[in-house]
Protein backbone atom coordinates (compact mmCIF):
# COMPACT_ATOMS: atom_id res chain seq x y z
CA UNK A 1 11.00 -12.21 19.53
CA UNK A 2 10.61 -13.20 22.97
CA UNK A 3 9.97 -16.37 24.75
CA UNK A 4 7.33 -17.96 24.52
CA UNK A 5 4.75 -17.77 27.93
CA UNK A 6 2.60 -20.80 29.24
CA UNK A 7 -0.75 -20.75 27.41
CA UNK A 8 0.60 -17.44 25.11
CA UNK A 9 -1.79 -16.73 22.26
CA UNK A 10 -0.54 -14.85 19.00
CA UNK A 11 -1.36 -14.56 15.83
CA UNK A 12 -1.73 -12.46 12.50
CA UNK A 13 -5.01 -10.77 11.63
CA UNK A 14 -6.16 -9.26 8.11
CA UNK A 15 -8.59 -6.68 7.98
CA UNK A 16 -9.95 -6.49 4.48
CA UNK A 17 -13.08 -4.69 3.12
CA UNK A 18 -14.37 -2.41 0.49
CA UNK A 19 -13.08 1.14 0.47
CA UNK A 20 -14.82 3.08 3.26
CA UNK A 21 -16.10 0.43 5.82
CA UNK A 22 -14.29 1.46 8.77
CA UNK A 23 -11.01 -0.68 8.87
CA UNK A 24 -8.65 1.90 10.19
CA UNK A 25 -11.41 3.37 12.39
CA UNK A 26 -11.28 0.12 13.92
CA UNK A 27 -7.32 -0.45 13.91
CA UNK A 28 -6.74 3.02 16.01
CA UNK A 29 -10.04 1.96 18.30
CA UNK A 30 -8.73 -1.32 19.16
CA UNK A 31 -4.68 0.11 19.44
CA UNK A 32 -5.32 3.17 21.56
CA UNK A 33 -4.01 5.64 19.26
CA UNK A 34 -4.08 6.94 15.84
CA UNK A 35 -1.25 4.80 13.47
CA UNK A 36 -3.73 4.28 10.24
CA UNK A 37 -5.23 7.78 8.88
CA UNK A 38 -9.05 8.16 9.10
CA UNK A 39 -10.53 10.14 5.49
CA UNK A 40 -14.27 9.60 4.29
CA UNK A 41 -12.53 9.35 0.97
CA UNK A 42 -12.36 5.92 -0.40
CA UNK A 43 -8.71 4.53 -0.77
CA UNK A 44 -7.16 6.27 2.20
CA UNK A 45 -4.69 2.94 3.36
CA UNK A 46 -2.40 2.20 0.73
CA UNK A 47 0.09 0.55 2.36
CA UNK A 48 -0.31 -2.20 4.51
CA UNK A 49 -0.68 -0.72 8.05
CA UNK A 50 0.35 -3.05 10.88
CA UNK A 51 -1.36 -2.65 14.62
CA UNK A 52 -0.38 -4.72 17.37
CA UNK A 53 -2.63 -5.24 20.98
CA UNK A 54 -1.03 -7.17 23.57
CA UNK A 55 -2.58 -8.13 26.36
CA UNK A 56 -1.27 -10.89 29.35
CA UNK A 57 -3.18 -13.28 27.49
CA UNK A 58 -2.21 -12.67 23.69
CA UNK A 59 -0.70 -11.08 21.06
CA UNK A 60 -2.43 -9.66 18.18
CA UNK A 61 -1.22 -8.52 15.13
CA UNK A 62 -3.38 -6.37 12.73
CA UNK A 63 -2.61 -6.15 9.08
CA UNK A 64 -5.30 -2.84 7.94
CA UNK A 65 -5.15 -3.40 4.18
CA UNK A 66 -6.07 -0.67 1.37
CA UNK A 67 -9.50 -0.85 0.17
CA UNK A 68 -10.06 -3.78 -2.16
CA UNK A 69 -11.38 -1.74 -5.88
CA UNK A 70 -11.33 -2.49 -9.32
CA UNK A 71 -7.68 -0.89 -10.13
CA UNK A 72 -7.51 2.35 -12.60
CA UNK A 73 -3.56 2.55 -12.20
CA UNK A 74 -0.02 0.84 -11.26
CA UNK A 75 -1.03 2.59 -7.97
CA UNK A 76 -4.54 0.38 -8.08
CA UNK A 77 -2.93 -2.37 -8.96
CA UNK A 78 -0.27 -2.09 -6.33
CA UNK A 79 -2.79 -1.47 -3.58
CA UNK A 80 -5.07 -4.72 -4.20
CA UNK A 81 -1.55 -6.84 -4.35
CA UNK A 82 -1.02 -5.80 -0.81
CA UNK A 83 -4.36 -6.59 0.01
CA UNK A 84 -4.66 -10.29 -1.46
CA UNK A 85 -0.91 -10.92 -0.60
CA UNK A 86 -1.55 -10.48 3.16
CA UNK A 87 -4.58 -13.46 3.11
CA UNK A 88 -1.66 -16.02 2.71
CA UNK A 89 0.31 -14.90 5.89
CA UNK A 90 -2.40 -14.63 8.49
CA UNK A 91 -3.96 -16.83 10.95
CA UNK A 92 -7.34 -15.00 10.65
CA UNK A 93 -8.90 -12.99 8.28
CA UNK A 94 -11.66 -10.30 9.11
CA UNK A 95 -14.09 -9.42 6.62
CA UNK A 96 -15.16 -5.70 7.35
CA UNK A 97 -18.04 -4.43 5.65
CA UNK A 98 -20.75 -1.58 6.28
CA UNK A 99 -24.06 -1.96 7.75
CA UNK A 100 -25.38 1.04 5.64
CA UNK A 101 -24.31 -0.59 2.17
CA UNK A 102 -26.11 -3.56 0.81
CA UNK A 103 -24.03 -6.17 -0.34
CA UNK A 104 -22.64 -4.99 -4.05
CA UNK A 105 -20.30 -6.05 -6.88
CA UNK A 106 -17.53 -4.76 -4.77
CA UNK A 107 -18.07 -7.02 -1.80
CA UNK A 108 -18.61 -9.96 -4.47
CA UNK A 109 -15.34 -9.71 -5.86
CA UNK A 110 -14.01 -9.96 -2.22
CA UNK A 111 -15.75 -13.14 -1.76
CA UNK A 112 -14.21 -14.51 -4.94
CA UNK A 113 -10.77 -13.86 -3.44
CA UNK A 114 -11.78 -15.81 -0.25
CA UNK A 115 -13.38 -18.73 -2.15
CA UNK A 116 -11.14 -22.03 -1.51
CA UNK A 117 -9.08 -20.11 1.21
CA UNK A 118 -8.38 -22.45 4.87
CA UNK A 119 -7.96 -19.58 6.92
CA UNK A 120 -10.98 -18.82 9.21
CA UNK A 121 -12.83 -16.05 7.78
CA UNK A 122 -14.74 -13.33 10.44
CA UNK A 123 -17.78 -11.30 8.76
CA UNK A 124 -17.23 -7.95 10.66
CA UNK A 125 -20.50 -5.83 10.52
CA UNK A 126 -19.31 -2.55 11.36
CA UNK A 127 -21.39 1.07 11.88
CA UNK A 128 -24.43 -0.88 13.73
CA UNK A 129 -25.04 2.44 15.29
CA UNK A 130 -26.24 3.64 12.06
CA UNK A 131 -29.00 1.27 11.32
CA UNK A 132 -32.20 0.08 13.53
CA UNK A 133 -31.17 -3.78 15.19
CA UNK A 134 -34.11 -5.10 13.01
CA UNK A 135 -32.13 -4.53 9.74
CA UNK A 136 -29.41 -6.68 11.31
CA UNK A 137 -30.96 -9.97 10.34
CA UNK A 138 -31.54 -9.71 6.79
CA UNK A 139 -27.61 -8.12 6.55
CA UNK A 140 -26.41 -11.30 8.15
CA UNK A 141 -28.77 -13.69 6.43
CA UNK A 142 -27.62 -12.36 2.86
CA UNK A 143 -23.78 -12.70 3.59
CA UNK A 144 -24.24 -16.12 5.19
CA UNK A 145 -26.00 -17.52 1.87
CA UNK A 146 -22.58 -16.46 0.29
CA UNK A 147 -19.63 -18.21 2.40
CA UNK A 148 -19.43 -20.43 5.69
CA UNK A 149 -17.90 -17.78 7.52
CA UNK A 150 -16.17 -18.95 11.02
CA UNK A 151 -17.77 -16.44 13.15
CA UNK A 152 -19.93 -13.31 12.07
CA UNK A 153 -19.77 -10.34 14.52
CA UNK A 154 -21.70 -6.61 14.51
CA UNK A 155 -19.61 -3.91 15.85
CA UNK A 156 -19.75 -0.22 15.86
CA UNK A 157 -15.32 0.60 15.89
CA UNK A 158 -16.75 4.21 16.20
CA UNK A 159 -18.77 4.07 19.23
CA UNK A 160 -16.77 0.76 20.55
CA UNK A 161 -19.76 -1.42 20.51
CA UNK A 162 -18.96 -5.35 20.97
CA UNK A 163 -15.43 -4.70 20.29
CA UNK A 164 -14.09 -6.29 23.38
CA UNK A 165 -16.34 -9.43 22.46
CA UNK A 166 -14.86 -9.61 18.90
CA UNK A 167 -10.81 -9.63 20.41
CA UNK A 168 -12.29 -12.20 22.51
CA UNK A 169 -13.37 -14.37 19.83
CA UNK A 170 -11.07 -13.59 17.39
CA UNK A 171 -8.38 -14.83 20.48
CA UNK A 172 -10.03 -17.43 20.62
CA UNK A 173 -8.87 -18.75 17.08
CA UNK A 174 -5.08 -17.84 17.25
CA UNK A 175 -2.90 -20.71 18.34
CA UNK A 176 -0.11 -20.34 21.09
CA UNK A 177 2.87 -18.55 20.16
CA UNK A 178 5.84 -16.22 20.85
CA UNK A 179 5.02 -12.24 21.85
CA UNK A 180 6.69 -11.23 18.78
CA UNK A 181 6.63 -7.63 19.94
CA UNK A 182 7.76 -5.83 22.94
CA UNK A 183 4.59 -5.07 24.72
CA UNK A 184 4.77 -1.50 24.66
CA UNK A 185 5.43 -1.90 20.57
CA UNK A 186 2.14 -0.53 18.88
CA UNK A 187 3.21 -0.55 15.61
CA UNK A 188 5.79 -2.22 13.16
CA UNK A 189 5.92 1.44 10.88
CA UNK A 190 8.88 3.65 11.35
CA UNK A 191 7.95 6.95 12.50
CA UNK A 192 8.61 8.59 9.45
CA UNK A 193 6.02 6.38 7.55
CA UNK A 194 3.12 8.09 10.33
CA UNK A 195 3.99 11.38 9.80
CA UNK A 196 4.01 11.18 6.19
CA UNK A 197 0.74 9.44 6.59
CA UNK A 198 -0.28 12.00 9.17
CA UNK A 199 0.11 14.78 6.85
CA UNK A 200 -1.64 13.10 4.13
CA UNK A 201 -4.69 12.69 5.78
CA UNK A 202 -5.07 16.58 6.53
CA UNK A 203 -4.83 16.85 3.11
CA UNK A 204 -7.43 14.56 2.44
CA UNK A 205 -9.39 16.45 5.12
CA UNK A 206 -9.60 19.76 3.26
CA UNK A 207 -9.32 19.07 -0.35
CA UNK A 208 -12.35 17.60 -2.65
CA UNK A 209 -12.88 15.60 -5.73
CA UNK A 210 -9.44 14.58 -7.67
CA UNK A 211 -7.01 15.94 -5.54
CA UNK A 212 -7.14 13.23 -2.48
CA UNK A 213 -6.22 10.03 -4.65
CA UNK A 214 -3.42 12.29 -6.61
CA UNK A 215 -0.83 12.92 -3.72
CA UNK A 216 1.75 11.39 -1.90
CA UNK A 217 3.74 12.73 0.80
CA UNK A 218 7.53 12.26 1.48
CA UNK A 219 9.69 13.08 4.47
CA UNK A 220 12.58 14.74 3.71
CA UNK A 221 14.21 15.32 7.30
CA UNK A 222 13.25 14.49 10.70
CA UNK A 223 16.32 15.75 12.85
CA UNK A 224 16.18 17.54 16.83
CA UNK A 225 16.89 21.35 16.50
CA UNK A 226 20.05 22.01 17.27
CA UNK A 227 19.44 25.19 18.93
CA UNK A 228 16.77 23.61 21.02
CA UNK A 229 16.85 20.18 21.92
CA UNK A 230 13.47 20.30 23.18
CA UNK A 231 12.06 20.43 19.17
CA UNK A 232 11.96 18.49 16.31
CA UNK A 233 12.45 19.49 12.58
CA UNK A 234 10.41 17.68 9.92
CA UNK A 235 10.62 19.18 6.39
CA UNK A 236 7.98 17.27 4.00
CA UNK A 237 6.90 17.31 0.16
CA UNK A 238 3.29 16.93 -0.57
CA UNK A 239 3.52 15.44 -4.29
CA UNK A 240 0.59 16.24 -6.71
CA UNK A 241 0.56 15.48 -10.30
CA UNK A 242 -0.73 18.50 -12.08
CA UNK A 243 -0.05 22.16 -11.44
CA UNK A 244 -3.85 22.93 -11.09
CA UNK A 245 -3.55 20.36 -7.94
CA UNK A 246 -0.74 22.34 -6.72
CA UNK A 247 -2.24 25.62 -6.31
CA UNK A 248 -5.34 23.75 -4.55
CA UNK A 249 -2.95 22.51 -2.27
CA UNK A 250 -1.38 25.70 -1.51
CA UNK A 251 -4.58 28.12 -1.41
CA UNK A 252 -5.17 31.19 -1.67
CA UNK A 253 -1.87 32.80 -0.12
CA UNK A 254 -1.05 29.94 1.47
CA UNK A 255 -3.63 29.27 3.58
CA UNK A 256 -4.62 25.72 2.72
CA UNK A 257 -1.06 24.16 3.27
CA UNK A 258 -0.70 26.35 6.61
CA UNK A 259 -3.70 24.67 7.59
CA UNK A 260 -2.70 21.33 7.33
CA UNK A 261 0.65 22.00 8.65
CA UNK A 262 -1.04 23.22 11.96
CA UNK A 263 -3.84 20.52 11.97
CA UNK A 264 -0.49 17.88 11.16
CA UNK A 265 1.86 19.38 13.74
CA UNK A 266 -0.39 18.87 16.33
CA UNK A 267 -0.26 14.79 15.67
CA UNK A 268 3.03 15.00 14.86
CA UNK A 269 3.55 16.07 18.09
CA UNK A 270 1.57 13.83 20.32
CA UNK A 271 3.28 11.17 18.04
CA UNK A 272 6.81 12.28 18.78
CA UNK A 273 6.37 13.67 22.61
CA UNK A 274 8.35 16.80 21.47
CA UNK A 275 7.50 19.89 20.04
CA UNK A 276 7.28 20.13 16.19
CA UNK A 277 8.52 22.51 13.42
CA UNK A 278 6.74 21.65 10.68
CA UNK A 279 8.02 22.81 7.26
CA UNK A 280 6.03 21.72 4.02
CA UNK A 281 6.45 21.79 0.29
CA UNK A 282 4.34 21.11 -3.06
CA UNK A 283 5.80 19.30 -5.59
CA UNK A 284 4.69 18.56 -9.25
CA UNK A 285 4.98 15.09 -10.29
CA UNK A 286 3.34 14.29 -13.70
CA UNK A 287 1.06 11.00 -13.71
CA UNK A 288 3.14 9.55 -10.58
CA UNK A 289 0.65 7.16 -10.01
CA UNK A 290 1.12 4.81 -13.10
CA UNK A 291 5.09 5.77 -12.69
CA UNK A 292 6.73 2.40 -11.18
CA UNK A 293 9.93 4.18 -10.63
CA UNK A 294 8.14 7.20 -8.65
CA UNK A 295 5.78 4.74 -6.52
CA UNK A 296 9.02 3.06 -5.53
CA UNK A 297 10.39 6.41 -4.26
CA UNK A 298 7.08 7.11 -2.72
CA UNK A 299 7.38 3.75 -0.87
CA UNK A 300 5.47 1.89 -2.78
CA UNK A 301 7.16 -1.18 -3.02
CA UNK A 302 6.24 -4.33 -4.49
CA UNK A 303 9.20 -6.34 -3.30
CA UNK A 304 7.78 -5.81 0.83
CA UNK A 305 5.10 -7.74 0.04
């Protein structure tokens, strides 16, 4: 932690929304680079992914939490604990929903949570650049009838619309502190957590229907060739948990999984700065998802949060 600077702002900041609203759209936007995977399946963050902006001014420290759902598994149910656990260790917390979706059970439920709660609240309305300006109104009005938010902003994270204005404000409510991180730091997540998350999310590209809530990935090795100092070696095991998954996965001769390895070696490497081997593997894990002692190998652990 370093010292503390005259008139140094910093603070914690959750982003918490339905499945599917844009929060890690936003978290990569607002960092400069990609640290939370982007899917148009719902459920993509499950862990909690941590951004942090620095600026001369301030320090800001993004907490992108998994989609807040109604929980089907242990793996549900581990998910939303992340997500509520994070509202008690922030200084503000950002309410992300979507323009295009009216306000539903799911956004209800978040509300709920947030009911009581003496943290400043932000109503993010995100994807504006998907609607006409005079829908805006009636979006706002019905959310305000609902809870006394602190501030209520529209953004578009994909296009960058009134993003700059929303760090402003959201600066605006963090109190003065230490710069926790070096400045350069963009990310509290070891690299191997990214690149398992990297590789995941090409998955999720190019599969459909069950398959994209069903796998995990683990790194098994991330080690500089020895032959060539220039490259990296990353061996990784996509799990799934039935062997119908697995030959999805794989495709016909392989080609699925060598697709994702080149689409994932090619972030890998931008990630790293080095040149990438990338060498993958499908595993079979039955029902890993309601499995505590397989979502704690996976990394998902209860006791970090």
């Amino acid at each position: 932690m370093l010292d503390n600077k005259n008139g140094f702002k910093s603070g914690f900041i959750s982003i918490i929304g339905r499945p599917n609203v844009g929060k890690s759209t936003f978290l990569n936007r607002v960092i400069g680079q990609k640290i939370a995977i982007m899917s148009d399946k719902p459920q993509t963050t499950r862990n909690k992914v941590q951004g942090v902006l620095t600026t001369d001014a301030s320090q800001m420290i993004f907490i992108d939490t998994p989609g807040i759902h109604k929980p089907k598994h242990k793996l549900g149910d581990f998910m939303l604990k992340v997500a509520k656990n994070t509202l008690r260790e922030v200084d503000v917390i950002m309410f992300m929903v979507n323009a295009e979706q009216k306000l539903g059970k799911g956004d209800e439920f978040i509300l709920e949570m947030l009911a009581g709660n003496s943290t400043p609240v932000f109503l993010v309305i995100n994807k504006i650049d998907q609607i006409h300006p005079d829908e805006l109104i009636g979006i706002i009005d019905s959310y305000k009838e609902r809870y006394p938010f602190a501030e209520i902003v529209p953004i578009s994270a994909l296009q960058g619309n009134n993003v700059e204005n929303l760090l402003a404000t959201l600066s605006n409510y963090l109190p003065e502190g230490p710069q926790y991180y070096p400045a350069d730091q963009v990310t509290d997540h070891p690299e191997r957590f990214i690149i398992s998350e990297l590789i995941r999310e090409k998955v999720l590209h190019l599969t459909r229907e069950e398959i994209p809530h069903s796998i995990a990935v683990v790194i098994d090795k991330i080690r500089r060739d020895e032959e060539n100092e220039d490259k990296i070696h990353v061996a990784a095991t996509i799990i799934v948990e039935r062997d119908s998954q697995k030959g999805i996965v794989i495709g016909k001769r392989g080609a699925l999984l060598k697709e994702v390895g080149i689409r994932a070696r090619k972030d890998i490497e931008m990630l790293l700065g080095s040149k990438v081997y990338l060498e993958l593997w499908v595993k079979v894990q039955k029902d890993w998802r309601n499995k505590a002692t397989h979502l704690r190998d996976f990394g998902f652990r209860d006791d970090e949060y």
